[in-house]
C-alpha atoms as a PDB file:
ATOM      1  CA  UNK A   1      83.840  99.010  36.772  1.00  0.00           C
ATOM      2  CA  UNK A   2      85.504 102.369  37.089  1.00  0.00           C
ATOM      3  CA  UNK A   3      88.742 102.875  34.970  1.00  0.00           C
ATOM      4  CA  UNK A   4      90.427 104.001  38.168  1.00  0.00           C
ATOM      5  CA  UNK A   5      89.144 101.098  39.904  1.00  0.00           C
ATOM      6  CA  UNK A   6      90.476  98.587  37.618  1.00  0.00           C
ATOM      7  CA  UNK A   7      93.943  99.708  37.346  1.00  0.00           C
ATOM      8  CA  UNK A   8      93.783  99.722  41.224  1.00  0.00           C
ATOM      9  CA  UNK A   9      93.095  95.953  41.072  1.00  0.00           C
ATOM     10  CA  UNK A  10      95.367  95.075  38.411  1.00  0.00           C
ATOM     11  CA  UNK A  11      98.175  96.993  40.831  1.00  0.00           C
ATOM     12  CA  UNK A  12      97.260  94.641  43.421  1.00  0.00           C
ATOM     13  CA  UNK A  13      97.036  91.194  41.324  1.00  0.00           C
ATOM     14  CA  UNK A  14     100.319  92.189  39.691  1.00  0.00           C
ATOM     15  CA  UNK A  15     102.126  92.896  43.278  1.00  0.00           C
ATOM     16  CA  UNK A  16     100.329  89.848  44.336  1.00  0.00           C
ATOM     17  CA  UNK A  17     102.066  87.327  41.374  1.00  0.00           C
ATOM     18  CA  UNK A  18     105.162  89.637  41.072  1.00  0.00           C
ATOM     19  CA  UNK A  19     106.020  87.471  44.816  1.00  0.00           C
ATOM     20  CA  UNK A  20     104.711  84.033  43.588  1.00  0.00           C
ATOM     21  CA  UNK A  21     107.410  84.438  40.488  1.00  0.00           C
ATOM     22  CA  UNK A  22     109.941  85.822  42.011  1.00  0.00           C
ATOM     23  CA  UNK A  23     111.585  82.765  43.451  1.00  0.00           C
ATOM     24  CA  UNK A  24     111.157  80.648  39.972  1.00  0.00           C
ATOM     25  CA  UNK A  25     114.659  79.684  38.602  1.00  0.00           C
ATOM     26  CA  UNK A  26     116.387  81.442  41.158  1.00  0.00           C
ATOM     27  CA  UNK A  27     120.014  79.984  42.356  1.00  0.00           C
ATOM     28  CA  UNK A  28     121.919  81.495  44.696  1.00  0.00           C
ATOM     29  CA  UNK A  29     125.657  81.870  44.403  1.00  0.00           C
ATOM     30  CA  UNK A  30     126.472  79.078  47.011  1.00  0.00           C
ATOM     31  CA  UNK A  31     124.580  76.804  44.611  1.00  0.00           C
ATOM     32  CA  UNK A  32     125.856  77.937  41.177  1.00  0.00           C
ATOM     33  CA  UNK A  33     129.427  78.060  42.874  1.00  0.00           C
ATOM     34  CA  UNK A  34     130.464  82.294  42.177  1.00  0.00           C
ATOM     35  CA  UNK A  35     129.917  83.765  45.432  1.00  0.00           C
ATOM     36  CA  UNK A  36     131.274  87.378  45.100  1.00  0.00           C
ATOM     37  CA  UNK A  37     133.384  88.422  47.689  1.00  0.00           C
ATOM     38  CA  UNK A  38     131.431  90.267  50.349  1.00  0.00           C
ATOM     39  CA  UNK A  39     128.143  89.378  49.316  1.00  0.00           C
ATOM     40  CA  UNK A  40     125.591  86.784  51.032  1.00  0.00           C
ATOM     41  CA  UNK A  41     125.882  83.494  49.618  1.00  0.00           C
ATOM     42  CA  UNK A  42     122.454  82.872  49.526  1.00  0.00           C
ATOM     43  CA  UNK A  43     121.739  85.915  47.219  1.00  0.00           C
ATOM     44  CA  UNK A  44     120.756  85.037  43.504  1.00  0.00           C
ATOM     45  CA  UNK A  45     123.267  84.263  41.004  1.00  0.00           C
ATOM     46  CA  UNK A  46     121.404  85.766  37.905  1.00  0.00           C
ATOM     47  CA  UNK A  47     118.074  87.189  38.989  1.00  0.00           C
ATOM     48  CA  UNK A  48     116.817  87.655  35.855  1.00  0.00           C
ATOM     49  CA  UNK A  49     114.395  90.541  36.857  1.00  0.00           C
ATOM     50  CA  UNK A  50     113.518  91.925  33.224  1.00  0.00           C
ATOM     51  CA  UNK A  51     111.974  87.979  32.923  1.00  0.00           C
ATOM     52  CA  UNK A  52     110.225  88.228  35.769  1.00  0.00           C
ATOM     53  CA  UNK A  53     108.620  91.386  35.234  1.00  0.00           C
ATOM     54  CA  UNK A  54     107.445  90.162  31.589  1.00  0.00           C
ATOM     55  CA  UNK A  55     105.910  86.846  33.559  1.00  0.00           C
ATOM     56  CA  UNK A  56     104.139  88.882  36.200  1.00  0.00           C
ATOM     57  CA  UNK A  57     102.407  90.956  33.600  1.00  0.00           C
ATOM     58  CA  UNK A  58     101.416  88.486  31.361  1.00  0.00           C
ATOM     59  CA  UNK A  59     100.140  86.156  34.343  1.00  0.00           C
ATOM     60  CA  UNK A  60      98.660  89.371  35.551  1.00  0.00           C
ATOM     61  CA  UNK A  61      96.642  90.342  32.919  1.00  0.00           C
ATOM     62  CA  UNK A  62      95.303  86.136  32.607  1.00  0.00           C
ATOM     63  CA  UNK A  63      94.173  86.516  36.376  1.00  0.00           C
ATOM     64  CA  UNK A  64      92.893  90.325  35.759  1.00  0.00           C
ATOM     65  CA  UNK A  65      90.762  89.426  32.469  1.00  0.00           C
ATOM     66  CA  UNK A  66      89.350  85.971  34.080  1.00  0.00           C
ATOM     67  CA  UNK A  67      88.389  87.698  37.397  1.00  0.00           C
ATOM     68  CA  UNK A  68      86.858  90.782  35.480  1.00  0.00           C
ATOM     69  CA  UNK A  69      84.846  88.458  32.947  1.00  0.00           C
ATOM     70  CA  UNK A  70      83.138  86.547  36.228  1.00  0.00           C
ATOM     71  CA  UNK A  71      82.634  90.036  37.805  1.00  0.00           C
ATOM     72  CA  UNK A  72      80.937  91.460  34.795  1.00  0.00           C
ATOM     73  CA  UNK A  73      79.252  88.337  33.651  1.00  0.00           C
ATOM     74  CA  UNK A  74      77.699  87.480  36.928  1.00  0.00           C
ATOM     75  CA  UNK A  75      79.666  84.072  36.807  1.00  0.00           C
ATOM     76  CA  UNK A  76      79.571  83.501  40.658  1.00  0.00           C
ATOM     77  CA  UNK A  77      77.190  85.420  42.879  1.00  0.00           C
ATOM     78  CA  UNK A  78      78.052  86.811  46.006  1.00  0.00           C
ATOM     79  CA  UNK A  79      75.891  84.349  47.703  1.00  0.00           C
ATOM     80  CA  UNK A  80      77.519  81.350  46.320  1.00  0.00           C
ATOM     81  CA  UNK A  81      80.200  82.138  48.490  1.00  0.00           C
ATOM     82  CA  UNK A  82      78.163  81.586  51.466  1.00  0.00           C
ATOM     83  CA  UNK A  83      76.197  78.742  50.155  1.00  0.00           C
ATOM     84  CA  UNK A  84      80.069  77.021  49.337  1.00  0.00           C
ATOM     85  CA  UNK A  85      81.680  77.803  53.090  1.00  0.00           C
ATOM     86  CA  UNK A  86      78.299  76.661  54.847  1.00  0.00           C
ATOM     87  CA  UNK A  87      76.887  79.625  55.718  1.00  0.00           C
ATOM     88  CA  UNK A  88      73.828  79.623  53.971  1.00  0.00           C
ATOM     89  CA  UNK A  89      71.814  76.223  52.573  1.00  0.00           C
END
């Protein structure tokens, strides 16, 4: 795999878990009971972003380095796919 190609997919997986970790431990300032004056009370209390980032890279690089080990090892053909959704028998 292409060095440009890689980072290109490791921008997409880390976009892609960056919005599955975004909501985790979030509580909005209805809920914690500070809601600043003028702002929604549904918006987060703490958001915690540095956190978050730190999670989605680490999670990131897990998903990245499993899905580049089955690409490069040949772990799951491209006709397993087929053979798993019906397609082919």
């Amino acid at each position: 795999m292409a060095l440009t190609t890689a980072f290109a997919i490791y921008f997409i997986v880390w976009w892609l878990v960056l919005f599955a970790v975004l909501p985790w431990g979030v509580r909005s300032q209805h809920e914690s009971g500070a809601v600043v004056p003028g702002s929604d009370p549904g918006a987060p209390n703490l958001p915690r972003v540095l956190r978050k980032l730190l999670w989605t890279t680490l999670i990131s690089l897990v998903v990245f380095a499993l899905g580049t080990l089955v690409y490069e090892y040949r772990l799951i053909a491209f006709d397993d796919f087929a053979t798993w959704i019906g397609i082919k028998s």
